[in-house]
C-alpha atoms as a PDB file:
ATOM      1  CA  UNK A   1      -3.562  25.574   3.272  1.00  0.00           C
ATOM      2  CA  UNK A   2      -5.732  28.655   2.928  1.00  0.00           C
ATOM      3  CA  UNK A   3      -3.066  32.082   2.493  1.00  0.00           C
ATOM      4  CA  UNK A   4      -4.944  35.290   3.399  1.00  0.00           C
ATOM      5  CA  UNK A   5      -4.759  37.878  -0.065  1.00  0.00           C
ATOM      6  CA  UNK A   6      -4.122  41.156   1.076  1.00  0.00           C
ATOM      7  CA  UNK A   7      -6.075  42.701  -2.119  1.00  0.00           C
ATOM      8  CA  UNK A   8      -9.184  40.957  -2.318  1.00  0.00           C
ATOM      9  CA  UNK A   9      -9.268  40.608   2.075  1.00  0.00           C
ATOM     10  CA  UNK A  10      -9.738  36.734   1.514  1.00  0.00           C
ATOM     11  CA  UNK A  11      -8.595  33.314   2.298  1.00  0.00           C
ATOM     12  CA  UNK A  12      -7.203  31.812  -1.070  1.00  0.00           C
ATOM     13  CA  UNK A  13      -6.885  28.221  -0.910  1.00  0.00           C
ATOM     14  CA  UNK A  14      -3.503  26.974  -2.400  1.00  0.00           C
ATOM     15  CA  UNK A  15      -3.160  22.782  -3.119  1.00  0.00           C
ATOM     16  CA  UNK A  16       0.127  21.354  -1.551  1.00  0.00           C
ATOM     17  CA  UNK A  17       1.967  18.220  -3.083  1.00  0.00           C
ATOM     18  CA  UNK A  18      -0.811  15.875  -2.339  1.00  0.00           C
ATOM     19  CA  UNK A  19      -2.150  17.318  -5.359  1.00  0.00           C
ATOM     20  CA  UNK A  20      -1.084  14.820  -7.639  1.00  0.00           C
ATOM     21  CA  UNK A  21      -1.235  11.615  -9.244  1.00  0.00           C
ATOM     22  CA  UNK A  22       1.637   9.698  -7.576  1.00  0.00           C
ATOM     23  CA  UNK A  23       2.705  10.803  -3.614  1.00  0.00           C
ATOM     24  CA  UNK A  24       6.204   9.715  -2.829  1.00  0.00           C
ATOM     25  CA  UNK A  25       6.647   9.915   0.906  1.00  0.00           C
ATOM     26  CA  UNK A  26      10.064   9.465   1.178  1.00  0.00           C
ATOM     27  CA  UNK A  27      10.652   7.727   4.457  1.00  0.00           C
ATOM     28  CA  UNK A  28       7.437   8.580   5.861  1.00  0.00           C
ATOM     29  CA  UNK A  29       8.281   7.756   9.569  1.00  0.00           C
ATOM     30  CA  UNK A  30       9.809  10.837   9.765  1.00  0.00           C
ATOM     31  CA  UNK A  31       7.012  12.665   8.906  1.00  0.00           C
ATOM     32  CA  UNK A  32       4.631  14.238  12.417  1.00  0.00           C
ATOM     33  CA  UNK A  33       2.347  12.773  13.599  1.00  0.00           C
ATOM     34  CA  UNK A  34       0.230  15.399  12.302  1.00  0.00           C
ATOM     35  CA  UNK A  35       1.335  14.713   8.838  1.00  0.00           C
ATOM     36  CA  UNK A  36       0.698  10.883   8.827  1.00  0.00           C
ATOM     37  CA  UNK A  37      -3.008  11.421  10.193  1.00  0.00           C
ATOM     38  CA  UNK A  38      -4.228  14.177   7.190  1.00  0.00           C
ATOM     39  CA  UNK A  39      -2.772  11.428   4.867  1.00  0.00           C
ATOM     40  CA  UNK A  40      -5.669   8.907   6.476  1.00  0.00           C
ATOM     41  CA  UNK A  41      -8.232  10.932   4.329  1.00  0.00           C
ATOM     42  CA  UNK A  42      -6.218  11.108   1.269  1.00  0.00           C
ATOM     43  CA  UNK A  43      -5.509   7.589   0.969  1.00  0.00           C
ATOM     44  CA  UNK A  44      -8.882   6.486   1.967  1.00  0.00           C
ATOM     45  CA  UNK A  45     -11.368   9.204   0.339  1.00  0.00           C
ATOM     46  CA  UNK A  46      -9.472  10.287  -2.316  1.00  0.00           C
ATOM     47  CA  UNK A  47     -10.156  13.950  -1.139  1.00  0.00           C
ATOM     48  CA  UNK A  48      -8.559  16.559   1.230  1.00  0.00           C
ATOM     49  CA  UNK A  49     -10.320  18.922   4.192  1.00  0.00           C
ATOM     50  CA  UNK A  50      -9.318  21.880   4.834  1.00  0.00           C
ATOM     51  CA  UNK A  51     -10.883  25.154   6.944  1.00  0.00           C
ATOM     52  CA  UNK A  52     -14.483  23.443   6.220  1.00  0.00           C
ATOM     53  CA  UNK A  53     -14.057  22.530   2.591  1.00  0.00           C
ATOM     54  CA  UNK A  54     -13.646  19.705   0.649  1.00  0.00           C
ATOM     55  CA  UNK A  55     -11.378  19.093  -2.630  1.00  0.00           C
ATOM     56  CA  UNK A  56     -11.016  16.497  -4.438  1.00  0.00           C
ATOM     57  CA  UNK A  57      -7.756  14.552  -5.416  1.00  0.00           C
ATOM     58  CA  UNK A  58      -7.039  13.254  -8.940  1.00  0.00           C
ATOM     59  CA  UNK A  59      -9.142  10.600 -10.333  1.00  0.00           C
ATOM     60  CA  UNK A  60      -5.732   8.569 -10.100  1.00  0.00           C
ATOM     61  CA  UNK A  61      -3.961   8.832  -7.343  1.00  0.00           C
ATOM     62  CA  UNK A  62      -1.741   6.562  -5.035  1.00  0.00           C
ATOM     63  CA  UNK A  63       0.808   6.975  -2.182  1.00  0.00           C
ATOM     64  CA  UNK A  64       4.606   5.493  -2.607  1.00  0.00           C
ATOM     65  CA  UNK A  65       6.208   5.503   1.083  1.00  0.00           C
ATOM     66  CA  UNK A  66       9.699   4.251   1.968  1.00  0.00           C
ATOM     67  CA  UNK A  67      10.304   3.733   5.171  1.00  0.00           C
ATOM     68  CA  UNK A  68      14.040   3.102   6.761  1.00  0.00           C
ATOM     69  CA  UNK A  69      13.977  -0.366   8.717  1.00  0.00           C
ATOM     70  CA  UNK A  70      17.390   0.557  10.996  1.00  0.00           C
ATOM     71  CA  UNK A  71      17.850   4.206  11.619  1.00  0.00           C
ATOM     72  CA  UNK A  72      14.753   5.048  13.903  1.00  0.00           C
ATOM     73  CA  UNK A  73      16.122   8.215  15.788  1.00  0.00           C
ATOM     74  CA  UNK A  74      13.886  11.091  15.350  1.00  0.00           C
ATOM     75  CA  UNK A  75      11.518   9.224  13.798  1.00  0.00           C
ATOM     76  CA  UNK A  76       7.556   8.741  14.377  1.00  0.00           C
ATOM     77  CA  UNK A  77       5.664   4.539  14.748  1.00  0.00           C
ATOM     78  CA  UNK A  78       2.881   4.742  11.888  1.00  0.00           C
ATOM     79  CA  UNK A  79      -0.327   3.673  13.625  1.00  0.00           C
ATOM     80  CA  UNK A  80      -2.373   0.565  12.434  1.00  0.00           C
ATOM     81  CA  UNK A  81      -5.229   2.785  10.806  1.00  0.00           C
ATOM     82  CA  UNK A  82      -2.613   4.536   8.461  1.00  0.00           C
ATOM     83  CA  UNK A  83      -0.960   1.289   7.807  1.00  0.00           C
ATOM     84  CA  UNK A  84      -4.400  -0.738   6.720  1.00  0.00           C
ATOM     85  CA  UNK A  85      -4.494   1.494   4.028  1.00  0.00           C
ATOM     86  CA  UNK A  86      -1.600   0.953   2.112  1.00  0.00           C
ATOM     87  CA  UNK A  87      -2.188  -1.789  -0.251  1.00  0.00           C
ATOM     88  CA  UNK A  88       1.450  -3.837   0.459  1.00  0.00           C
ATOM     89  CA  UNK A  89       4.128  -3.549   2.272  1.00  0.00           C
ATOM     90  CA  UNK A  90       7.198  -4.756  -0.180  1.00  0.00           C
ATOM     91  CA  UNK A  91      10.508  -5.333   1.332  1.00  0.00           C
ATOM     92  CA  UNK A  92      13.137  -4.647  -1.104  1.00  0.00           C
ATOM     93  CA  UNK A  93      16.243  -5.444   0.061  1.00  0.00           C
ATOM     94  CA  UNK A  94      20.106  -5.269  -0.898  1.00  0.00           C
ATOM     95  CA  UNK A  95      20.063  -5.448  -5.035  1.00  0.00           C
ATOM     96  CA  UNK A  96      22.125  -8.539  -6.408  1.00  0.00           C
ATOM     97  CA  UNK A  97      25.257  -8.686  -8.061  1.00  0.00           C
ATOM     98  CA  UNK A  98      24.500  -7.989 -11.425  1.00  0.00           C
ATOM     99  CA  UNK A  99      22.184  -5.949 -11.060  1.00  0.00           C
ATOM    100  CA  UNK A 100      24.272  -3.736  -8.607  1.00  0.00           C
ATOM    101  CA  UNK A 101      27.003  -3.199 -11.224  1.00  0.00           C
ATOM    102  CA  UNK A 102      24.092  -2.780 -13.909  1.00  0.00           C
ATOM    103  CA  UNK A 103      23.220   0.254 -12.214  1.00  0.00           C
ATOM    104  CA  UNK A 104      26.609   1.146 -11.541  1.00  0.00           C
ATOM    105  CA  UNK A 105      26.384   1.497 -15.156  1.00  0.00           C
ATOM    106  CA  UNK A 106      23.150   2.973 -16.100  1.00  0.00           C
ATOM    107  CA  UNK A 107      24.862   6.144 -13.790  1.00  0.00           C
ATOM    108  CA  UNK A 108      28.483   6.594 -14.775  1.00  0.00           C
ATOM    109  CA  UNK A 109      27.469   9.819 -17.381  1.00  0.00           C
ATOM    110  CA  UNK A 110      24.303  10.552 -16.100  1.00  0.00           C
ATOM    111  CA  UNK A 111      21.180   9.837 -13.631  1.00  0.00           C
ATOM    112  CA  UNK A 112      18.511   7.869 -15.582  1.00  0.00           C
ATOM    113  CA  UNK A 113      15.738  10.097 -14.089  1.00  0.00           C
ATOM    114  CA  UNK A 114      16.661  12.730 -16.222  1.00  0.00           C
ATOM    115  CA  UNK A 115      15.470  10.838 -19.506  1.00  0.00           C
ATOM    116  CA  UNK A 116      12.176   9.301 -18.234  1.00  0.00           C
ATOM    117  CA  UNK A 117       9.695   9.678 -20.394  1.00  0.00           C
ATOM    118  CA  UNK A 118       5.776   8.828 -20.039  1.00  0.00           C
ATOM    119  CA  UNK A 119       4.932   5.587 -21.207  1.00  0.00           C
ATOM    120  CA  UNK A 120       1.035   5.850 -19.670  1.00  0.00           C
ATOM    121  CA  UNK A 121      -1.166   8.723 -19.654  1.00  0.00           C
ATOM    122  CA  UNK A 122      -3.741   9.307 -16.700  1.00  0.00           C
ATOM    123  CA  UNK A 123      -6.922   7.846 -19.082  1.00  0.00           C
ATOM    124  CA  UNK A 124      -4.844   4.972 -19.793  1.00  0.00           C
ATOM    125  CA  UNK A 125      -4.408   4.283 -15.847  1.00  0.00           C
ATOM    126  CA  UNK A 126      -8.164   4.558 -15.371  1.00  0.00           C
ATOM    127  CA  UNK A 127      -8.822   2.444 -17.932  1.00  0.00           C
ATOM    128  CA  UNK A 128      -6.095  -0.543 -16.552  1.00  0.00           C
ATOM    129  CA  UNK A 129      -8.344  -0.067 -13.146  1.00  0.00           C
ATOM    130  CA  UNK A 130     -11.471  -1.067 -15.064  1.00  0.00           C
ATOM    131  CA  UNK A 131     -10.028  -3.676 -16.624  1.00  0.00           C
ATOM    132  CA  UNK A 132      -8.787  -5.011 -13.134  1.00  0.00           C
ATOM    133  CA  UNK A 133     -12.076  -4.501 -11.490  1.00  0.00           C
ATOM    134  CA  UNK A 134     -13.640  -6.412 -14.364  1.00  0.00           C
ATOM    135  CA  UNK A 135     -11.464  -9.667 -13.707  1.00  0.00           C
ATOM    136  CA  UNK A 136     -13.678 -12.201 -12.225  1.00  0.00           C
ATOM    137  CA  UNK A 137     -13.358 -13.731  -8.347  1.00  0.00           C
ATOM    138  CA  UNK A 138     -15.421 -16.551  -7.864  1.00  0.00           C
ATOM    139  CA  UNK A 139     -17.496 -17.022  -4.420  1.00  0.00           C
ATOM    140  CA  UNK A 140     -15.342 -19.685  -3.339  1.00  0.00           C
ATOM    141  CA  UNK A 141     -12.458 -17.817  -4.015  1.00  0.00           C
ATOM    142  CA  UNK A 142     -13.817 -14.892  -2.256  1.00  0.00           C
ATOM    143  CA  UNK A 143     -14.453 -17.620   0.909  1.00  0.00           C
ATOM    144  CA  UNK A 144     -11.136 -18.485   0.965  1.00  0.00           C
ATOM    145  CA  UNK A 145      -9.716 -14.347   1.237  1.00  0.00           C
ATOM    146  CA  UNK A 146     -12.191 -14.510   4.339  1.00  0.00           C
ATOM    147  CA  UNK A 147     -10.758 -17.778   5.958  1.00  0.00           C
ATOM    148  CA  UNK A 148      -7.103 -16.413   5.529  1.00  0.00           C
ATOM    149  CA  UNK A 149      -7.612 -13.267   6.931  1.00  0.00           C
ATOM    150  CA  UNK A 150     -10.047 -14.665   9.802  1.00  0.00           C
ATOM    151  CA  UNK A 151      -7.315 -17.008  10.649  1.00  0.00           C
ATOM    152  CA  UNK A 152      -4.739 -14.432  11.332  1.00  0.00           C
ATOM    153  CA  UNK A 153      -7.603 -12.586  13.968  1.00  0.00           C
ATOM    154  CA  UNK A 154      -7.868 -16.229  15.285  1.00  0.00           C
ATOM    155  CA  UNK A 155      -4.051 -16.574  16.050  1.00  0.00           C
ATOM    156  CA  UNK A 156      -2.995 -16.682  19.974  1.00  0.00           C
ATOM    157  CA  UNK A 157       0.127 -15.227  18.974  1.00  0.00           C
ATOM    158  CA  UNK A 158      -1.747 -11.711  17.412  1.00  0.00           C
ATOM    159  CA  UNK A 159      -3.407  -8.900  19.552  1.00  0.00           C
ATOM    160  CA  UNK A 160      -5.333  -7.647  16.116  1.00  0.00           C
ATOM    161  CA  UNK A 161      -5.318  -9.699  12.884  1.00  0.00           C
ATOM    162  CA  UNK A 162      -6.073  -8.261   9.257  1.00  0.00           C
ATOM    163  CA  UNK A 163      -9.212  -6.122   9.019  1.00  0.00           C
ATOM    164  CA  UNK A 164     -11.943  -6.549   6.105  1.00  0.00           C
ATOM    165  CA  UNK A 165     -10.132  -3.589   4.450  1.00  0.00           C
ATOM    166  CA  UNK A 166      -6.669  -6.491   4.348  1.00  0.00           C
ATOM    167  CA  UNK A 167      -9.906  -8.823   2.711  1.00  0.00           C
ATOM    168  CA  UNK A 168     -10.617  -6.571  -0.242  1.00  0.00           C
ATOM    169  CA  UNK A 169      -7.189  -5.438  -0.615  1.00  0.00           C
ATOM    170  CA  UNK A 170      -6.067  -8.865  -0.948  1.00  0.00           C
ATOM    171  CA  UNK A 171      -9.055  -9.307  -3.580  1.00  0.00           C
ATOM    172  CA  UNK A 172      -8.143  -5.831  -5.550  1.00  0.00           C
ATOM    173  CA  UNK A 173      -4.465  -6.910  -5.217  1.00  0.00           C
ATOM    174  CA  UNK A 174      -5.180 -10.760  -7.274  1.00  0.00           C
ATOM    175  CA  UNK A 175      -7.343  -8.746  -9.474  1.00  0.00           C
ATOM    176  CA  UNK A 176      -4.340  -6.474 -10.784  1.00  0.00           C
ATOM    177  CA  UNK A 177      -2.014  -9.222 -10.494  1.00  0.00           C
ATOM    178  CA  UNK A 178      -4.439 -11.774 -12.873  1.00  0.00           C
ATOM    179  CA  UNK A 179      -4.735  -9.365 -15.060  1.00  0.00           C
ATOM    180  CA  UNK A 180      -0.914  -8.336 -15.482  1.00  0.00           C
ATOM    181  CA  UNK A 181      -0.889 -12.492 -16.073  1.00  0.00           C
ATOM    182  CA  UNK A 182      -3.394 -12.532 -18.639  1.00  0.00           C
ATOM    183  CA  UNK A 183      -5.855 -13.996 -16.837  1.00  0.00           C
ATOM    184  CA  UNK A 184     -10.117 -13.060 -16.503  1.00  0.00           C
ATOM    185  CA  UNK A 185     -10.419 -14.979 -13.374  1.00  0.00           C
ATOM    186  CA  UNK A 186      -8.530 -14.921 -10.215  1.00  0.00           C
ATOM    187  CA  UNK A 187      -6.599 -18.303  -9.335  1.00  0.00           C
ATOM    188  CA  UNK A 188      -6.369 -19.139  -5.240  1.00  0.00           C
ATOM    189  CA  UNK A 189      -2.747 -19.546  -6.273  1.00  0.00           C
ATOM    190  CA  UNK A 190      -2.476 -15.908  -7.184  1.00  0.00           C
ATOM    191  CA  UNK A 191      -3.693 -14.722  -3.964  1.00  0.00           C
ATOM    192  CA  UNK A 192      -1.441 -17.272  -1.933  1.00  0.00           C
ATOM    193  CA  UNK A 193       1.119 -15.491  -4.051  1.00  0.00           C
ATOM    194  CA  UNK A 194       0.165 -12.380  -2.295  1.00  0.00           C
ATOM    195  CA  UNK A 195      -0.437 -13.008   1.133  1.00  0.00           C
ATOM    196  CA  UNK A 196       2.690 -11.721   2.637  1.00  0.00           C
ATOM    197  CA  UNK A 197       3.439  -8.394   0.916  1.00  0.00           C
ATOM    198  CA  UNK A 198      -0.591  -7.407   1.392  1.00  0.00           C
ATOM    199  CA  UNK A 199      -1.438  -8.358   5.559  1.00  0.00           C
ATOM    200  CA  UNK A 200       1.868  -8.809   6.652  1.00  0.00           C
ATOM    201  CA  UNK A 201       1.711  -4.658   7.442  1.00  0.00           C
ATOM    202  CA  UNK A 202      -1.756  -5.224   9.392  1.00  0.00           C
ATOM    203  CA  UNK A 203      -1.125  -7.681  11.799  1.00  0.00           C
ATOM    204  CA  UNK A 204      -0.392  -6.607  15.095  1.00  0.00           C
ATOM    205  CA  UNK A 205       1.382  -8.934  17.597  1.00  0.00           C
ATOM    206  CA  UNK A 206       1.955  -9.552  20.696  1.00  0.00           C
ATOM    207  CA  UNK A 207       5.291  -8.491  22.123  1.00  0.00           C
ATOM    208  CA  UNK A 208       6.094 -11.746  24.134  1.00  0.00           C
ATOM    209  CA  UNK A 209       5.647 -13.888  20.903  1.00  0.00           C
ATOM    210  CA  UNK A 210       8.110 -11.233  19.065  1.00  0.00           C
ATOM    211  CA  UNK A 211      10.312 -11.849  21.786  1.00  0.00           C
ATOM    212  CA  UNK A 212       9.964 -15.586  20.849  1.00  0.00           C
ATOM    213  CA  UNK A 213      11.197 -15.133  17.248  1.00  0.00           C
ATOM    214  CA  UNK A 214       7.287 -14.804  16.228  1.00  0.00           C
ATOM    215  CA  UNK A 215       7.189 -13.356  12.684  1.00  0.00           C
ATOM    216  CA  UNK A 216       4.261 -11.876  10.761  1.00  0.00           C
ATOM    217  CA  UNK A 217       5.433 -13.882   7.681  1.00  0.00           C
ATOM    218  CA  UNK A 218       4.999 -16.901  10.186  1.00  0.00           C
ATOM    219  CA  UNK A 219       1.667 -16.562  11.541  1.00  0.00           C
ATOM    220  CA  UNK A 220       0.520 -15.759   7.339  1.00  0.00           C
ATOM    221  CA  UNK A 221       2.471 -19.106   6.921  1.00  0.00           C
ATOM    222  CA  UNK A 222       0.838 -20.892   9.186  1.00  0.00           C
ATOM    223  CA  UNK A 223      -2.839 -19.467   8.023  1.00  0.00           C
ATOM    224  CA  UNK A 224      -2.496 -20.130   4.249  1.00  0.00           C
ATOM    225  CA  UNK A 225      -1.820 -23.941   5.882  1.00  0.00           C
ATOM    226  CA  UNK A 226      -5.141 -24.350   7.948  1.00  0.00           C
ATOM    227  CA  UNK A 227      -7.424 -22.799   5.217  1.00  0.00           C
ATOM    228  CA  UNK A 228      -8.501 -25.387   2.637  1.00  0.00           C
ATOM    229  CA  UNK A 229      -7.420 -24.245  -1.162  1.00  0.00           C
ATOM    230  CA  UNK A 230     -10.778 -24.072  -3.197  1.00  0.00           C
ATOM    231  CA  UNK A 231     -10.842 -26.523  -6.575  1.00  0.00           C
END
Protein backbone atom coordinates (compact mmCIF):
# COMPACT_ATOMS: atom_id res chain seq x y z
CA UNK A 1 0.00 0.00 0.00
CA UNK A 2 1.11 3.58 -0.52
CA UNK A 3 1.63 5.37 3.43
CA UNK A 4 1.50 9.18 3.13
CA UNK A 5 5.24 10.69 4.71
CA UNK A 6 4.50 13.53 6.67
CA UNK A 7 8.15 15.10 5.85
CA UNK A 8 8.55 14.87 2.31
CA UNK A 9 4.22 15.46 1.77
CA UNK A 10 4.28 12.14 -0.35
CA UNK A 11 2.84 8.79 -0.93
CA UNK A 12 5.70 6.20 -0.13
CA UNK A 13 4.98 2.93 -1.47
CA UNK A 14 5.74 0.09 1.08
CA UNK A 15 5.78 -3.90 -0.45
CA UNK A 16 3.54 -6.26 1.72
CA UNK A 17 4.31 -10.11 2.06
CA UNK A 18 3.66 -10.84 -1.52
CA UNK A 19 7.02 -9.59 -1.85
CA UNK A 20 8.73 -12.70 -1.87
CA UNK A 21 9.85 -15.77 -3.33
CA UNK A 22 7.51 -18.37 -1.76
CA UNK A 23 3.64 -17.07 -0.59
CA UNK A 24 2.18 -19.38 1.98
CA UNK A 25 -1.51 -18.65 2.21
CA UNK A 26 -2.35 -20.46 5.03
CA UNK A 27 -5.90 -21.60 4.54
CA UNK A 28 -6.67 -19.19 1.96
CA UNK A 29 -10.54 -19.54 2.08
CA UNK A 30 -10.51 -17.45 4.81
CA UNK A 31 -8.98 -14.81 3.21
CA UNK A 32 -11.83 -11.70 1.55
CA UNK A 33 -12.85 -11.78 -1.23
CA UNK A 34 -10.88 -8.81 -1.84
CA UNK A 35 -7.76 -10.57 -0.92
CA UNK A 36 -8.21 -13.68 -3.21
CA UNK A 37 -8.91 -11.34 -6.36
CA UNK A 38 -5.39 -8.98 -6.00
CA UNK A 39 -3.74 -12.49 -5.78
CA UNK A 40 -5.24 -13.15 -9.60
CA UNK A 41 -2.46 -10.68 -10.82
CA UNK A 42 0.25 -12.00 -8.74
CA UNK A 43 -0.07 -15.46 -9.67
CA UNK A 44 -0.70 -14.79 -13.24
CA UNK A 45 1.66 -11.65 -14.11
CA UNK A 46 4.13 -12.03 -11.75
CA UNK A 47 3.61 -8.28 -10.79
CA UNK A 48 1.44 -6.20 -8.36
CA UNK A 49 -0.85 -2.77 -9.07
CA UNK A 50 -1.20 -0.47 -6.90
CA UNK A 51 -2.55 3.50 -6.96
CA UNK A 52 -1.54 3.40 -10.89
CA UNK A 53 1.81 1.70 -10.67
CA UNK A 54 3.23 -1.35 -11.43
CA UNK A 55 6.01 -3.52 -9.46
CA UNK A 56 7.34 -6.32 -10.18
CA UNK A 57 7.52 -9.62 -8.08
CA UNK A 58 10.67 -11.77 -7.78
CA UNK A 59 11.96 -13.48 -10.75
CA UNK A 60 10.93 -16.69 -8.65
CA UNK A 61 8.00 -16.68 -7.15
CA UNK A 62 5.08 -19.17 -6.35
CA UNK A 63 1.96 -19.34 -4.10
CA UNK A 64 1.59 -22.36 -1.36
CA UNK A 65 -2.26 -22.31 -0.18
CA UNK A 66 -3.83 -24.74 2.30
CA UNK A 67 -7.13 -24.83 2.38
CA UNK A 68 -9.34 -26.68 5.31
CA UNK A 69 -11.75 -29.32 3.55
CA UNK A 70 -14.36 -29.52 6.85
CA UNK A 71 -14.50 -26.38 8.86
CA UNK A 72 -16.15 -23.86 6.32
CA UNK A 73 -17.74 -21.28 8.83
CA UNK A 74 -16.55 -17.87 8.16
CA UNK A 75 -14.95 -18.81 5.32
CA UNK A 76 -14.99 -17.42 1.54
CA UNK A 77 -15.68 -20.23 -2.06
CA UNK A 78 -12.43 -19.42 -4.25
CA UNK A 79 -13.80 -18.64 -7.71
CA UNK A 80 -12.78 -20.73 -10.84
CA UNK A 81 -10.44 -17.87 -12.27
CA UNK A 82 -8.28 -17.92 -8.99
CA UNK A 83 -8.36 -21.62 -8.93
CA UNK A 84 -7.08 -22.14 -12.83
CA UNK A 85 -4.11 -20.66 -11.72
CA UNK A 86 -2.75 -22.76 -9.26
CA UNK A 87 -0.75 -25.39 -10.85
CA UNK A 88 -2.29 -28.62 -8.58
CA UNK A 89 -4.42 -29.16 -6.19
CA UNK A 90 -2.67 -32.03 -3.83
CA UNK A 91 -4.73 -33.66 -1.25
CA UNK A 92 -2.64 -34.67 1.57
CA UNK A 93 -4.37 -36.48 3.89
CA UNK A 94 -3.99 -38.17 7.48
CA UNK A 95 0.04 -39.13 7.65
CA UNK A 96 0.62 -43.01 8.19
CA UNK A 97 1.74 -44.81 11.03
CA UNK A 98 5.25 -44.54 10.90
CA UNK A 99 5.54 -41.67 9.74
CA UNK A 100 3.15 -40.14 12.42
CA UNK A 101 5.37 -41.35 15.28
CA UNK A 102 8.50 -40.26 13.06
CA UNK A 103 7.41 -36.88 13.53
CA UNK A 104 6.37 -37.42 16.90
CA UNK A 105 9.99 -37.73 17.11
CA UNK A 106 11.62 -35.22 14.97
CA UNK A 107 9.56 -32.71 17.76
CA UNK A 108 10.05 -34.06 21.25
CA UNK A 109 13.22 -31.30 21.98
CA UNK A 110 12.55 -29.04 19.40
CA UNK A 111 10.50 -27.84 16.13
CA UNK A 112 12.53 -28.81 13.00
CA UNK A 113 11.81 -25.36 11.43
CA UNK A 114 14.14 -23.86 13.59
CA UNK A 115 17.25 -25.66 11.91
CA UNK A 116 16.28 -25.35 8.20
CA UNK A 117 18.82 -24.38 6.31
CA UNK A 118 18.95 -23.37 2.41
CA UNK A 119 19.74 -26.10 0.28
CA UNK A 120 18.87 -23.89 -3.17
CA UNK A 121 19.60 -20.41 -3.84
CA UNK A 122 17.19 -18.20 -6.08
CA UNK A 123 19.78 -18.59 -9.40
CA UNK A 124 19.75 -22.16 -8.79
CA UNK A 125 15.72 -22.17 -8.99
CA UNK A 126 15.86 -20.22 -12.25
CA UNK A 127 18.16 -22.31 -13.60
CA UNK A 128 15.96 -25.84 -12.62
CA UNK A 129 13.04 -23.78 -14.65
CA UNK A 130 15.24 -23.69 -17.74
CA UNK A 131 16.17 -26.92 -17.53
CA UNK A 132 12.37 -27.94 -17.27
CA UNK A 133 11.34 -25.75 -20.08
CA UNK A 134 14.10 -27.33 -22.13
CA UNK A 135 12.66 -31.01 -21.70
CA UNK A 136 11.18 -31.99 -24.92
CA UNK A 137 7.11 -32.71 -25.60
CA UNK A 138 6.54 -34.21 -28.74
CA UNK A 139 3.42 -33.06 -31.04
CA UNK A 140 1.65 -36.12 -30.39
CA UNK A 141 2.15 -35.84 -26.94
CA UNK A 142 1.06 -32.33 -26.96
CA UNK A 143 -2.34 -33.84 -28.97
CA UNK A 144 -3.02 -36.02 -26.41
CA UNK A 145 -2.90 -32.93 -23.31
CA UNK A 146 -5.58 -31.39 -25.80
CA UNK A 147 -7.86 -34.57 -26.11
CA UNK A 148 -7.79 -35.02 -22.21
CA UNK A 149 -8.63 -31.75 -21.35
CA UNK A 150 -11.27 -31.37 -24.35
CA UNK A 151 -12.85 -34.44 -23.03
CA UNK A 152 -13.53 -33.15 -19.62
CA UNK A 153 -15.41 -29.77 -21.53
CA UNK A 154 -17.19 -32.60 -23.49
CA UNK A 155 -18.56 -34.40 -20.31
CA UNK A 156 -22.57 -34.17 -19.69
CA UNK A 157 -21.85 -34.43 -16.19
CA UNK A 158 -19.53 -30.83 -16.16
CA UNK A 159 -20.96 -27.22 -16.52
CA UNK A 160 -17.13 -25.97 -17.43
CA UNK A 161 -14.27 -28.42 -18.12
CA UNK A 162 -10.40 -27.55 -17.89
CA UNK A 163 -9.38 -24.36 -19.70
CA UNK A 164 -6.19 -24.14 -22.12
CA UNK A 165 -4.41 -22.64 -19.06
CA UNK A 166 -5.25 -26.70 -17.28
CA UNK A 167 -3.51 -27.69 -21.09
CA UNK A 168 -0.18 -25.98 -20.50
CA UNK A 169 -0.17 -26.53 -16.92
CA UNK A 170 -0.51 -30.10 -17.44
CA UNK A 171 2.45 -29.72 -20.11
CA UNK A 172 4.74 -27.44 -17.59
CA UNK A 173 3.70 -29.91 -14.83
CA UNK A 174 5.26 -33.40 -17.05
CA UNK A 175 8.03 -31.13 -17.92
CA UNK A 176 9.19 -30.68 -14.13
CA UNK A 177 8.16 -34.04 -13.32
CA UNK A 178 10.48 -35.72 -16.46
CA UNK A 179 13.01 -33.90 -15.48
CA UNK A 180 13.00 -34.72 -11.59
CA UNK A 181 12.97 -38.51 -13.40
CA UNK A 182 15.85 -37.97 -15.46
CA UNK A 183 14.24 -37.85 -18.44
CA UNK A 184 14.70 -35.13 -21.84
CA UNK A 185 11.40 -36.07 -23.19
CA UNK A 186 8.04 -36.20 -21.70
CA UNK A 187 6.39 -39.84 -21.57
CA UNK A 188 2.23 -39.87 -22.03
CA UNK A 189 2.64 -41.99 -18.91
CA UNK A 190 4.02 -39.08 -16.97
CA UNK A 191 1.22 -36.87 -17.75
CA UNK A 192 -1.47 -39.69 -17.03
CA UNK A 193 0.47 -39.64 -13.80
CA UNK A 194 -0.65 -36.14 -13.38
CA UNK A 195 -4.00 -35.76 -14.44
CA UNK A 196 -5.75 -35.67 -11.18
CA UNK A 197 -3.70 -33.40 -8.89
CA UNK A 198 -3.41 -30.71 -12.07
CA UNK A 199 -7.50 -30.36 -13.54
CA UNK A 200 -9.13 -31.96 -10.88
CA UNK A 201 -9.28 -28.08 -9.21
CA UNK A 202 -10.74 -26.70 -12.69
CA UNK A 203 -13.55 -28.66 -13.40
CA UNK A 204 -16.73 -27.38 -12.50
CA UNK A 205 -19.78 -29.70 -12.14
CA UNK A 206 -22.99 -29.88 -12.12
CA UNK A 207 -24.73 -30.09 -8.78
CA UNK A 208 -27.29 -32.91 -9.67
CA UNK A 209 -24.38 -35.24 -10.80
CA UNK A 210 -22.56 -34.32 -7.29
CA UNK A 211 -25.65 -35.28 -5.80
CA UNK A 212 -25.22 -38.60 -7.72
CA UNK A 213 -21.82 -39.45 -6.17
CA UNK A 214 -20.19 -37.68 -9.43
CA UNK A 215 -16.50 -37.06 -8.61
CA UNK A 216 -13.96 -34.88 -10.42
CA UNK A 217 -11.42 -37.76 -10.06
CA UNK A 218 -14.24 -39.73 -11.98
CA UNK A 219 -15.01 -37.74 -14.89
CA UNK A 220 -10.61 -37.37 -15.26
CA UNK A 221 -10.99 -41.24 -15.00
CA UNK A 222 -13.22 -41.66 -17.42
CA UNK A 223 -11.32 -39.05 -19.97
CA UNK A 224 -7.77 -40.53 -19.69
CA UNK A 225 -10.03 -43.86 -20.92
CA UNK A 226 -11.61 -42.38 -24.21
CA UNK A 227 -8.37 -40.57 -25.35
CA UNK A 228 -6.06 -42.90 -27.29
CA UNK A 229 -2.34 -43.11 -25.55
CA UNK A 230 0.18 -41.91 -28.32
CA UNK A 231 3.14 -44.71 -29.24
Amino acid sequence: MSIYNQKTNAFEFRPGPVFTNILLADEINRATPRTQASLLESMEEAQVSVDGSTYPLPAVFQVVATQNPIEMTGTYPLPEAQLDRFLMRIEIGYPGLDDEVRMMGMQVQAHPIHTLKPVLTEADVQRLQEAARAVHVEESVRAYIVRVVSATRKHPDVIAGASPRGSLSLMRAAQGLALVRGKDYVEPTLVKQLVRPVLAHRLVLKPQARLRGVTEAGILAEALTSVVVPV
